[in-house]
Protein backbone atom coordinates (compact mmCIF):
# COMPACT_ATOMS: atom_id res chain seq x y z
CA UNK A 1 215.64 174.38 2.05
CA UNK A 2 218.14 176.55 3.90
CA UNK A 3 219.55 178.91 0.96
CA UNK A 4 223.15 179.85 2.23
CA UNK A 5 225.55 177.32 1.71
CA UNK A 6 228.01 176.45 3.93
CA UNK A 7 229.79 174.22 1.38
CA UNK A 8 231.32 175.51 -1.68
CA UNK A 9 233.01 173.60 -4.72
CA UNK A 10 235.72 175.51 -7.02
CA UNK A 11 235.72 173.70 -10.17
CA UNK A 12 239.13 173.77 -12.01
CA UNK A 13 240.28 172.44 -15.82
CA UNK A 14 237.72 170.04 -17.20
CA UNK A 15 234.85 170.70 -14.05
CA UNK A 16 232.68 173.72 -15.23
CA UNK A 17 229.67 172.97 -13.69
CA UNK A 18 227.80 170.44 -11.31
CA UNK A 19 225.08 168.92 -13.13
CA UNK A 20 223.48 166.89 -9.73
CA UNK A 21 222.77 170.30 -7.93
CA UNK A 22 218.95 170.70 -8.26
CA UNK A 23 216.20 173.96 -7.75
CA UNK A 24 219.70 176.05 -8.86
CA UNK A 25 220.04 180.03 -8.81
CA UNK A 26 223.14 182.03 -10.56
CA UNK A 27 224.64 185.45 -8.11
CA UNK A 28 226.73 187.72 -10.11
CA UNK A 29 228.20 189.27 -7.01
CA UNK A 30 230.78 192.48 -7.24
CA UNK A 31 233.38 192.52 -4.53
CA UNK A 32 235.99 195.05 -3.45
CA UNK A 33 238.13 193.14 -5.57
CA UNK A 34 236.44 192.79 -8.11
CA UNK A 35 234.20 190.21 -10.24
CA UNK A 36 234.48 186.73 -9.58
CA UNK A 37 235.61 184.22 -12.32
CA UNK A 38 231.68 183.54 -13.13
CA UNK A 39 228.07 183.74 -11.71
CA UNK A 40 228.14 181.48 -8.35
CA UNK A 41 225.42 178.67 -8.86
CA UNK A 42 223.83 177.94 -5.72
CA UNK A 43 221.59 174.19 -5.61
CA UNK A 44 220.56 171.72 -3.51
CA UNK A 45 222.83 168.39 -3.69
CA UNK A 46 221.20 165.67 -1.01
CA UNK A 47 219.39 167.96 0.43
CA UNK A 48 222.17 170.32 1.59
CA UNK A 49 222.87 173.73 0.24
CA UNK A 50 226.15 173.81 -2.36
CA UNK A 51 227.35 176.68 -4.50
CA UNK A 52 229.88 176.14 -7.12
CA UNK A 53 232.28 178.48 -9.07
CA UNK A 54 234.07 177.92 -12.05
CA UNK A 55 237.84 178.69 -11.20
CA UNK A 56 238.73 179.44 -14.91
CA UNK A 57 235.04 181.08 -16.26
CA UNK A 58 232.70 179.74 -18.19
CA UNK A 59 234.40 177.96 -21.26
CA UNK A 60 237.75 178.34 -19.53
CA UNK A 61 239.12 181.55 -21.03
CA UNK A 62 241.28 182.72 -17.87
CA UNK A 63 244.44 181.52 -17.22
CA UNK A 64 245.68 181.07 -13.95
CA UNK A 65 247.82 183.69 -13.49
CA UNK A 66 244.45 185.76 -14.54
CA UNK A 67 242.13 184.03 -11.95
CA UNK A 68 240.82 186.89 -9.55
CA UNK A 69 241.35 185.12 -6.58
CA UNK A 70 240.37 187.66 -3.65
CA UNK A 71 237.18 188.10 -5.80
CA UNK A 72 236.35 184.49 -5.39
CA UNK A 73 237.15 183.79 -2.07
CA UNK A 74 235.28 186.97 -1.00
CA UNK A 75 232.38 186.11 -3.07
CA UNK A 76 231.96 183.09 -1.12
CA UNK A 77 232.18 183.81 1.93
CA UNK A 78 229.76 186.74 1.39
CA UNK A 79 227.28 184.03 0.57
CA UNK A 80 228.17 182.54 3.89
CA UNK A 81 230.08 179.77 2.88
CA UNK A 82 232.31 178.30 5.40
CA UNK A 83 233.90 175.14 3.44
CA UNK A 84 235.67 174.73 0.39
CA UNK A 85 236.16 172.14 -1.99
CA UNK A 86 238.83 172.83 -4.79
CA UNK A 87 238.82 170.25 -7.31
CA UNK A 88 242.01 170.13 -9.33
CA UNK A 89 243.89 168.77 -11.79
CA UNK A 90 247.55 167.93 -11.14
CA UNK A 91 250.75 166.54 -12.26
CA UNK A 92 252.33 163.88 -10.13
CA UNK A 93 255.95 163.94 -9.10
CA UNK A 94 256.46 160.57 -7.77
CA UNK A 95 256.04 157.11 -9.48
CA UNK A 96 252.98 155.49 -7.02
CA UNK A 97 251.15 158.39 -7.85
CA UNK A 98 249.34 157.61 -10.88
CA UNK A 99 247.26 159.24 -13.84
CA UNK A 100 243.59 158.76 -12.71
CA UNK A 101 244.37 158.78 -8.91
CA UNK A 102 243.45 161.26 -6.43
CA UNK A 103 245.29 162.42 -3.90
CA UNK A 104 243.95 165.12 -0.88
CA UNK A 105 247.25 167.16 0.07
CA UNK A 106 248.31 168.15 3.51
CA UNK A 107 251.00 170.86 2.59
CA UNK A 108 252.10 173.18 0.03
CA UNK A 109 254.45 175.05 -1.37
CA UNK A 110 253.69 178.67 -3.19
CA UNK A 111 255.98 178.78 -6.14
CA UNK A 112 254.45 182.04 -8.00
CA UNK A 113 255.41 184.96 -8.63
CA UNK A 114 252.66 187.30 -9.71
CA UNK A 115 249.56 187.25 -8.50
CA UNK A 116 247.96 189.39 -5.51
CA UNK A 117 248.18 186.67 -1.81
CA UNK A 118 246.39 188.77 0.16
CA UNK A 119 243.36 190.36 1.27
CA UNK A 120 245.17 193.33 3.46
CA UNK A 121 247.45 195.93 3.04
CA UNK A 122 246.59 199.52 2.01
CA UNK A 123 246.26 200.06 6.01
CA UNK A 124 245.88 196.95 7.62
CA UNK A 125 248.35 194.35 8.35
CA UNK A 126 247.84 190.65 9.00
CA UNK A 127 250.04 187.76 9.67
CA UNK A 128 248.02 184.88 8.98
CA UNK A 129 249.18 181.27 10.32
CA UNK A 130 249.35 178.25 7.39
CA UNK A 131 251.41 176.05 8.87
CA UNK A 132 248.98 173.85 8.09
CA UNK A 133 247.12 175.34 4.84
CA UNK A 134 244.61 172.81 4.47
CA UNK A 135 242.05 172.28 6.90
CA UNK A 136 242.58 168.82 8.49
CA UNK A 137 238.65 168.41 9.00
CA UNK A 138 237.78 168.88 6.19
CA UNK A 139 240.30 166.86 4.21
CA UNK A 140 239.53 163.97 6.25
CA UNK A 141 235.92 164.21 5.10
CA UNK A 142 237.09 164.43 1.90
CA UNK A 143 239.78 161.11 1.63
CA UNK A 144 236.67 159.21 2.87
CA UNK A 145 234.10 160.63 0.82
CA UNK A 146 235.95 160.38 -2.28
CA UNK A 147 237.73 156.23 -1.49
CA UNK A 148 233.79 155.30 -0.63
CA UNK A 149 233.40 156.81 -4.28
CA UNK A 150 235.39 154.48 -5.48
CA UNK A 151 238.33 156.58 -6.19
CA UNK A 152 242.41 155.26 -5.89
CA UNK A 153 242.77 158.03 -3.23
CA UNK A 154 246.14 158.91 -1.56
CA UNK A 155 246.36 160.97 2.11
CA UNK A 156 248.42 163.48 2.19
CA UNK A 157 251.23 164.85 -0.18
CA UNK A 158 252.97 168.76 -0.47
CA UNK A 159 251.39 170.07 -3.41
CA UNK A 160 253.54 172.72 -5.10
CA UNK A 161 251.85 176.00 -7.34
CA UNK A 162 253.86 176.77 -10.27
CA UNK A 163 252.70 180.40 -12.25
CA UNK A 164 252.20 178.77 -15.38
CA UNK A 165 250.09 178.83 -17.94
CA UNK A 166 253.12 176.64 -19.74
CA UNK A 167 253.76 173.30 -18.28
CA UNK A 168 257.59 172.37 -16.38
CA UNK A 169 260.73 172.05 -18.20
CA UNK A 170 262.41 168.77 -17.11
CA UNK A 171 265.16 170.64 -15.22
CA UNK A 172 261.91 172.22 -13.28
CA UNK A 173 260.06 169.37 -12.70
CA UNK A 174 263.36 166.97 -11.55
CA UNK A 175 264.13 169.95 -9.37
CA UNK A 176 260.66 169.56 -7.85
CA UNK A 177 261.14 166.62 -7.23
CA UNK A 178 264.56 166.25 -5.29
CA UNK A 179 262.67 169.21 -3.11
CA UNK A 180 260.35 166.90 -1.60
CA UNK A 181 257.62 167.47 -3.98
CA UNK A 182 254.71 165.29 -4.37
CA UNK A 183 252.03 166.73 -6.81
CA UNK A 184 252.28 170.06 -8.91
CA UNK A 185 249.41 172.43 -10.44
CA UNK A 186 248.55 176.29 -11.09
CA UNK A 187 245.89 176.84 -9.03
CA UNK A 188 246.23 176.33 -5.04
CA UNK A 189 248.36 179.30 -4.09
CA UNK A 190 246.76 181.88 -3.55
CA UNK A 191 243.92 180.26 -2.89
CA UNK A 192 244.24 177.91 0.36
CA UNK A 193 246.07 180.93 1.87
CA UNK A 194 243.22 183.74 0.93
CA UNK A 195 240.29 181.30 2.18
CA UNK A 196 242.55 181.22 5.57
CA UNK A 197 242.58 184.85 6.25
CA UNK A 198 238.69 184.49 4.99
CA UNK A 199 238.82 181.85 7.77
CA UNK A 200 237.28 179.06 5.85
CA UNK A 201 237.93 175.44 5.68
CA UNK A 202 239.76 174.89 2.21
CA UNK A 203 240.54 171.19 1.07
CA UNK A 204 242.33 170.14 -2.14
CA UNK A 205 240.38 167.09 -4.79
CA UNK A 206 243.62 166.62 -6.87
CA UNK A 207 243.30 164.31 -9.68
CA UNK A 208 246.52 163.22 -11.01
CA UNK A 209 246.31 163.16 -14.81
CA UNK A 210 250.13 163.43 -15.77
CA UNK A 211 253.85 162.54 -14.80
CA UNK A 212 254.90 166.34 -15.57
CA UNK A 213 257.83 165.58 -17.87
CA UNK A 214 259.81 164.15 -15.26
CA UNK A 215 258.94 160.29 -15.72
CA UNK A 216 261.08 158.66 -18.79
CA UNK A 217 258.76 156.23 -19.86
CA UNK A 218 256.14 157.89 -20.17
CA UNK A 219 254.74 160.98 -22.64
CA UNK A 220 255.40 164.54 -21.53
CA UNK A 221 252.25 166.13 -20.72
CA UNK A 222 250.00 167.43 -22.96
CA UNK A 223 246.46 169.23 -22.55
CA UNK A 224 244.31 166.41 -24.44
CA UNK A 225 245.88 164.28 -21.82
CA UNK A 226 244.82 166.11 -19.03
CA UNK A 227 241.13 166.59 -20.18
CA UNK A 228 240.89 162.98 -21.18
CA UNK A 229 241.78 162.53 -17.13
CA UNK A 230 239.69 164.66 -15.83
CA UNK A 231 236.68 163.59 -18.00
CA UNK A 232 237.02 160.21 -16.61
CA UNK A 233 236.99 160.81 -13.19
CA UNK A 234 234.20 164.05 -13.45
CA UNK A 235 231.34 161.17 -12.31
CA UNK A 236 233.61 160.51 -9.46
CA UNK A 237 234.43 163.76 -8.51
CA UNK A 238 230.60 164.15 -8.74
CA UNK A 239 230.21 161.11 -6.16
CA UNK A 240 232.62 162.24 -4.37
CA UNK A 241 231.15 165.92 -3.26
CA UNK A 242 227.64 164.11 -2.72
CA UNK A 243 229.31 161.37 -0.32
CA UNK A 244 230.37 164.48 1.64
CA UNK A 245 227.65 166.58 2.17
CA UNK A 246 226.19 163.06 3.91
CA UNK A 247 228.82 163.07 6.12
CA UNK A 248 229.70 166.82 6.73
CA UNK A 249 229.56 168.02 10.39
CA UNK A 250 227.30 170.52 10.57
CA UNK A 251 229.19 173.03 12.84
CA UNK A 252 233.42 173.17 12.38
CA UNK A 253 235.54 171.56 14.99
CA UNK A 254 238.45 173.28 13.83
CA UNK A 255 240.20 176.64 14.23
CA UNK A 256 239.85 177.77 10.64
CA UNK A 257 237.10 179.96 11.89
CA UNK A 258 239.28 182.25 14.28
CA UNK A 259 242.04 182.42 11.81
CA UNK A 260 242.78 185.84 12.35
CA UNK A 261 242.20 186.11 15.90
CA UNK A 262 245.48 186.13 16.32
CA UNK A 263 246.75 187.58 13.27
CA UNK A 264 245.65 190.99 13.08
CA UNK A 265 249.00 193.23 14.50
CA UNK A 266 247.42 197.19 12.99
CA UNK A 267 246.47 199.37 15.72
CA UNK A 268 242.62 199.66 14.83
CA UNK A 269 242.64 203.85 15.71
CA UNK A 270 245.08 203.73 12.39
CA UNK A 271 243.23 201.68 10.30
CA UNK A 272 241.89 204.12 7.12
CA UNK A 273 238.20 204.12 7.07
CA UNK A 274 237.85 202.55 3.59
CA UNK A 275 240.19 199.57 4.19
CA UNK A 276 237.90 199.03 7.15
CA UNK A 277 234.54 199.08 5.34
CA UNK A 278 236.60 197.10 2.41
CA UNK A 279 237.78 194.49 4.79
CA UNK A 280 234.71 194.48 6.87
CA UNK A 281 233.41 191.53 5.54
CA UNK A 282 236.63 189.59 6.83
CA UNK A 283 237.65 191.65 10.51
CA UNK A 284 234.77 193.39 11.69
CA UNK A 285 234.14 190.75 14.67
CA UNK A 286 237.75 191.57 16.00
CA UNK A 287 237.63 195.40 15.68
CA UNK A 288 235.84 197.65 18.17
């Protein structure tokens, strides 16, 4: 068995491991950013390499705001991951999208305010392209991996990242809404954006296990309500990830991979020596 994986699984609230990956091996990696939220495992799941990192640590004691996400990203693609699965938990915004569905976003919308977006600076600028911040490719893979799991699975949708760790006020989550809002969480932003200037493929697994407090007839949410969600659909999440290592392409047919061919505007004769070697990792293929 081929020990780099090329696939990688973030687990969010209520997924803190992945108890089908087999012949498993924890990496404690330090990056120039830091440590990573916990020890990478890296198994075999049908035969194909996986690692998997627990978003919020090991017994979820970071909050979101607190998740080092540079230090996660570049963790992974150190290992030489390429694709990456974020499973999620999220609050719907719309009525047909229903505690205990799934939904696999196609936009979103980066509602923070304090956390770190990028990889550059200090040195070296980049203007990244996320028109598009999910891979297409991959999330395709995903919707049909996860509906031949048997999941209620919805295409498409503009996730929005709120800071958190509190939950919406009505005002918040109504105002959501009238923006064009389909599903809400803590978690996405930074992360789709800092796995495109990492140019990997980065696809969404949002499981719906609220209303927010928008909806009237229903209970505002709540964390036992979340958990009691998620718990129910971890063996399909589970199904879901193993359905898609059958079908995953071997080599990427998108662009994720050149993200920053284009991107990179710093003269490279101007570019400090230690951003370079910190950064290496990410531009060394376009520098001379």
């Amino acid at each position: 068995m081929e020990r780099q994986p090329k696939l990688a699984v973030l687990g969010g609230s209520g997924l803190y491991s992945m108890p089908g990956l087999q012949n498993t091996s924890e990496h404690e990696i330090e990056t120039p950013f830091g440590s990573p939220s916990a020890p990478i495992v890296v198994g075999e799941l049908e035969g194909i390499t996986v690692a998997f990192l627990a978003r919020h640590g090991i017994g979820h004691h970071i909050t979101p705001s607190e998740v080092n996400y540079r230090a996660n990203i570049y963790a992974l693609k150190s290992l030489g991951v390429e694709r990456i699965v974020s499973v999620s938990a999220c609050g719907s915004l719309r009525e047909d999208f229903a505690p205990g569905h799934i939904v696999i976003p196609d936009q979103l919308f980066d509602f923070t305010k304090d956390r770190r977006r990028t990889f550059f600076g200090q040195g070296m600028v980049a203007h990244v392209d996320v028109a598009s911040p999910f891979c297409a490719d991959l999330s395709a893979m995903l919707y049909e991996a996860t509906r031949a799991a048997g999941g209620i699975v919805h295409r498409d949708g503009a996730f929005i990242t709120i800071e958190g760790p509190r939950f919406s006020t009505k005002a918040e989550s109504n105002t959501f809404r009238a923006w064009g809002m389909d599903i809400i969480g803590m978690t996405t932003s930074p992360e789709a954006f800092l796995a495109r200037e990492a140019e990997m493929c980065y696809a969404v697994m949002a499981h719906v296990t609220d209303y927010d407090v928008w909806h009237v007839s229903e209970e505002p949410v709540t964390v036992e309500m979340v958990i009691r969600i998620l718990n129910q659909n971890t063996a399909l999440a589970q199904e879901a990830i193993r359905n898609l290592v059958k079908i995953l392409r071997p080599d990427r047919e998108c662009n994720c991979g050149q993200a920053l061919s284009n991107a990179l505007i710093t003269d490279p004769k101007v570019i400090p020596e230690e951003t370079r070697q910190r950064l290496g990792l990410l531009v060394d293929k376009y520098l001379p």
